[in-house]
C-alpha atoms as a PDB file:
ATOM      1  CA  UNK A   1       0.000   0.000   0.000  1.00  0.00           C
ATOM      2  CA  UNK A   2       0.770   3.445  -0.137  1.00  0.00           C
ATOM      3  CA  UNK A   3       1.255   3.990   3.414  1.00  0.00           C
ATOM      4  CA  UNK A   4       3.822   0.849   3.344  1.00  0.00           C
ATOM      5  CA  UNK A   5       5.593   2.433   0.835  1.00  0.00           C
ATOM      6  CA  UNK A   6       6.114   6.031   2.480  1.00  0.00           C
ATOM      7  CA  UNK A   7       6.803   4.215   5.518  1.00  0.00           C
ATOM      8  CA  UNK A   8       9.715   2.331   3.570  1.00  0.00           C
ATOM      9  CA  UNK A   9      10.959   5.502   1.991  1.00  0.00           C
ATOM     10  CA  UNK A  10      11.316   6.960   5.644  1.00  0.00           C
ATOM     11  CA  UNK A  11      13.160   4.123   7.351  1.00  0.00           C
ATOM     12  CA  UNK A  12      15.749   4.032   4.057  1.00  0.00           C
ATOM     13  CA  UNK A  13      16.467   7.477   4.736  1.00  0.00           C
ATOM     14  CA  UNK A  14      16.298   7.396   8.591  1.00  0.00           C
ATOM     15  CA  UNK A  15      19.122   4.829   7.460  1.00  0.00           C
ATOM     16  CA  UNK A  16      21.138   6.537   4.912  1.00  0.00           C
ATOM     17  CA  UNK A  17      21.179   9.703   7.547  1.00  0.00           C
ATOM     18  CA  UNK A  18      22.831   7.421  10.268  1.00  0.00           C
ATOM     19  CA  UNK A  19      25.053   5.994   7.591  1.00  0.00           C
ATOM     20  CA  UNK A  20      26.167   9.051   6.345  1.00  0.00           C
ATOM     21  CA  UNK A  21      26.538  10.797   9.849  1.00  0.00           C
ATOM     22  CA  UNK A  22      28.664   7.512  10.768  1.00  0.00           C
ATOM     23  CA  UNK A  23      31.224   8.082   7.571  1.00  0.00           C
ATOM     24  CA  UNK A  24      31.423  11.983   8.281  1.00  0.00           C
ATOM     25  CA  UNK A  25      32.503  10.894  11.664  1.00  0.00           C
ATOM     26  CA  UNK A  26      34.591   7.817  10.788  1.00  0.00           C
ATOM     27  CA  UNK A  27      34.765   5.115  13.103  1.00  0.00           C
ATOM     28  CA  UNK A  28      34.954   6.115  16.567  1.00  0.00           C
ATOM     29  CA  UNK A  29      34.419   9.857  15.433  1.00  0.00           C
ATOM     30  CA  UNK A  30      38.350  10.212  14.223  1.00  0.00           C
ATOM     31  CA  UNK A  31      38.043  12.424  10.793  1.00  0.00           C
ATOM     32  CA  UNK A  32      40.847  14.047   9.152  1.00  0.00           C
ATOM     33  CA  UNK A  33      40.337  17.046   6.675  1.00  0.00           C
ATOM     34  CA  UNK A  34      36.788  15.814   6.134  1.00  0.00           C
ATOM     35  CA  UNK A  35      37.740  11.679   5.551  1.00  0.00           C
ATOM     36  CA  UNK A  36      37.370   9.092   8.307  1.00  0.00           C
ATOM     37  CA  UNK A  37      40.735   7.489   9.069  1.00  0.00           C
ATOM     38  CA  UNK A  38      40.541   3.741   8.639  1.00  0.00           C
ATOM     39  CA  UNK A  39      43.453   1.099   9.360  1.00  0.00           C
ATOM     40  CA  UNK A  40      43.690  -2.030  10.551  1.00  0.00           C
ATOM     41  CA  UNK A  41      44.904  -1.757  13.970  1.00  0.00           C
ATOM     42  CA  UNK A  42      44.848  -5.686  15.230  1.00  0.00           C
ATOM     43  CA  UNK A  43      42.340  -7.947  16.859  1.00  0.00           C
ATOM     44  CA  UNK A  44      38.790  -6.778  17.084  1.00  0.00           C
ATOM     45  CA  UNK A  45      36.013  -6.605  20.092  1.00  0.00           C
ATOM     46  CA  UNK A  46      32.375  -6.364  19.900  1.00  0.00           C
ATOM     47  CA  UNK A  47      30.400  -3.778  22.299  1.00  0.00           C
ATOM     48  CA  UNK A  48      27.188  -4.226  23.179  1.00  0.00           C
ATOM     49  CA  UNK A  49      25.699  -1.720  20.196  1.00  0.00           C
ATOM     50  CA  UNK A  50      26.561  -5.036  18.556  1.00  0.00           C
ATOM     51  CA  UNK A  51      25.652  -7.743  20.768  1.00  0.00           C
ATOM     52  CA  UNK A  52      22.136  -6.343  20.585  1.00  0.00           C
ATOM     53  CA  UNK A  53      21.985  -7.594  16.937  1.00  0.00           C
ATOM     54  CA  UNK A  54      22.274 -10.884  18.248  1.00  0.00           C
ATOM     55  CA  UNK A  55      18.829 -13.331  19.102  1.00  0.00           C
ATOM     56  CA  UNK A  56      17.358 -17.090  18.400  1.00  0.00           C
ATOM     57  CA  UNK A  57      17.884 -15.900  14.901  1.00  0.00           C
ATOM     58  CA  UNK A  58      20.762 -14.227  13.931  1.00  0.00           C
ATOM     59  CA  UNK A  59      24.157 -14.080  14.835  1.00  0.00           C
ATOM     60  CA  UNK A  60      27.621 -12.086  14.537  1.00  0.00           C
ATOM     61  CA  UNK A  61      29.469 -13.514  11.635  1.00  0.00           C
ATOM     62  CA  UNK A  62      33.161 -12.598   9.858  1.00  0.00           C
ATOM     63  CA  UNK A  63      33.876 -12.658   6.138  1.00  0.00           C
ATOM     64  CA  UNK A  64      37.414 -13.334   4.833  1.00  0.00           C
ATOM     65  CA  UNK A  65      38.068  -9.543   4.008  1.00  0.00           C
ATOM     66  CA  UNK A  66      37.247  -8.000   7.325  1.00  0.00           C
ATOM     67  CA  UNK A  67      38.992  -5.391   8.806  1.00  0.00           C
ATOM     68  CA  UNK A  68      39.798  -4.576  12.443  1.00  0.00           C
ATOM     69  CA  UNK A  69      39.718  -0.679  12.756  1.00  0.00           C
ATOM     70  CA  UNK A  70      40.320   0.721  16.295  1.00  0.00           C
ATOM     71  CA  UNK A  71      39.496  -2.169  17.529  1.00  0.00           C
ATOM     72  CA  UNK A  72      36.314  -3.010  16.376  1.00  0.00           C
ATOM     73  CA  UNK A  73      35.453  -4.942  12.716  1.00  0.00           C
ATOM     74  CA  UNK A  74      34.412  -3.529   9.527  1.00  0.00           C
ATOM     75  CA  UNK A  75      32.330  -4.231   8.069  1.00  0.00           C
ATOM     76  CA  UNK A  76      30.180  -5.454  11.047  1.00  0.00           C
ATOM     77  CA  UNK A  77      28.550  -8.719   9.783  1.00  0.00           C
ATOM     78  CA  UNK A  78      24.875 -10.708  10.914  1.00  0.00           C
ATOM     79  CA  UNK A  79      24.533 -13.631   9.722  1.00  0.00           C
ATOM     80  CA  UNK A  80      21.015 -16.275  10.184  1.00  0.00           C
ATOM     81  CA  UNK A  81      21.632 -18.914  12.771  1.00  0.00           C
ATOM     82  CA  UNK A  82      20.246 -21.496  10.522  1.00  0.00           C
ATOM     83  CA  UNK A  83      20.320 -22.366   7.316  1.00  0.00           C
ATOM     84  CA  UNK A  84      16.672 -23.049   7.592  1.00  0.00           C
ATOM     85  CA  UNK A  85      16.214 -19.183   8.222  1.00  0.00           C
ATOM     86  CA  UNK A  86      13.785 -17.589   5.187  1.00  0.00           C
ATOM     87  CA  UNK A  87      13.095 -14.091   4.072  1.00  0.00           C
ATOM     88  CA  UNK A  88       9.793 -13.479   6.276  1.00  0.00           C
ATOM     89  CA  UNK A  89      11.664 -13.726   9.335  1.00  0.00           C
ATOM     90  CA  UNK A  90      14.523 -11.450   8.129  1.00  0.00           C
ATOM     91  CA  UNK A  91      12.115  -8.744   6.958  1.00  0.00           C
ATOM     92  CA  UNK A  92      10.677  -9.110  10.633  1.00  0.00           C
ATOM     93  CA  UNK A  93      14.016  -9.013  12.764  1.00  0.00           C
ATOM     94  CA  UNK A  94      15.289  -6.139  10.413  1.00  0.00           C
ATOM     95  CA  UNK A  95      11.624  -4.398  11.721  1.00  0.00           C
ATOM     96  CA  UNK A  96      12.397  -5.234  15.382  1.00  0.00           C
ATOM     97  CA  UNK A  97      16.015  -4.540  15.217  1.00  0.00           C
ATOM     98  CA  UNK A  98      15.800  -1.103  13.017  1.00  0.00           C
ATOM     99  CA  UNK A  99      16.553   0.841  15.849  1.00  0.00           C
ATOM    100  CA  UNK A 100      19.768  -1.138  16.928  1.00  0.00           C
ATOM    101  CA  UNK A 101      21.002  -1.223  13.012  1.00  0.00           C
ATOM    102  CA  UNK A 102      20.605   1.954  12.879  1.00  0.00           C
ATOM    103  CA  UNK A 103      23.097   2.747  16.049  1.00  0.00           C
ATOM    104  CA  UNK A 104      25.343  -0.278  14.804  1.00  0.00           C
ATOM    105  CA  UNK A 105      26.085   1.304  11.456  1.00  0.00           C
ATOM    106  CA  UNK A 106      26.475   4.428  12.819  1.00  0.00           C
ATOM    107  CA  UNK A 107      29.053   2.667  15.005  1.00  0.00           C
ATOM    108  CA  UNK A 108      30.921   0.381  12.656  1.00  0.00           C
ATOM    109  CA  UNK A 109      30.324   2.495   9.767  1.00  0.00           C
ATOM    110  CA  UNK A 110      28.278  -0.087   8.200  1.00  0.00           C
ATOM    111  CA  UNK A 111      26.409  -3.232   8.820  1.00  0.00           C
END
């Protein structure tokens, strides 16, 4: 429906805002002339902005070209618990959990 729609449109931008605020920044606020610094400094921790992705349904995953920057990965990666996982209930823990992506990627920089 319309309203579903507009309601869409809204949360995308809600997101692009927080994603956008969260590369002005760079991660863990450090800019320089305009440019968040990024390098791999070492071994990387979760906080709890990111253990509050986690549930019964999805996890905290890696991929193979992670990064650590100041300590914390990037990209920060959720993965399904279970194979078994379908679209339905993604749609539905991205709904729950908009308010927590939202703080995550403006965290990590992205999710």
């Amino acid at each position: 429906t319309g309203t579903q729609a507009l309601n869409r449109a809204n949360n995308l931008r809600t997101l692009t805002q927080s994603l956008r605020m969260g590369a002005e920044r760079g991660i863990n606020g450090t800019v320089s002339n305009g440019v968040g610094v990024m390098k791999d400094t070492g071994k990387s921790s979760y906080d709890e902005v990111a253990k509050k992705l986690e549930n019964g349904l999805v996890q905290l995953g890696s991929l193979p070209t992670q990064k650590t920057v100041y300590g914390k990965p990037f990209p920060l990666v959720i993965k399904p618990r279970e194979e078994t996982c379908n679209f339905f209930q993604l749609q539905e823990y991205v709904r729950e959990k908009h308010s927590e992506i939202q703080a995550a990627a403006a965290e990590y920089g992205v999710v």
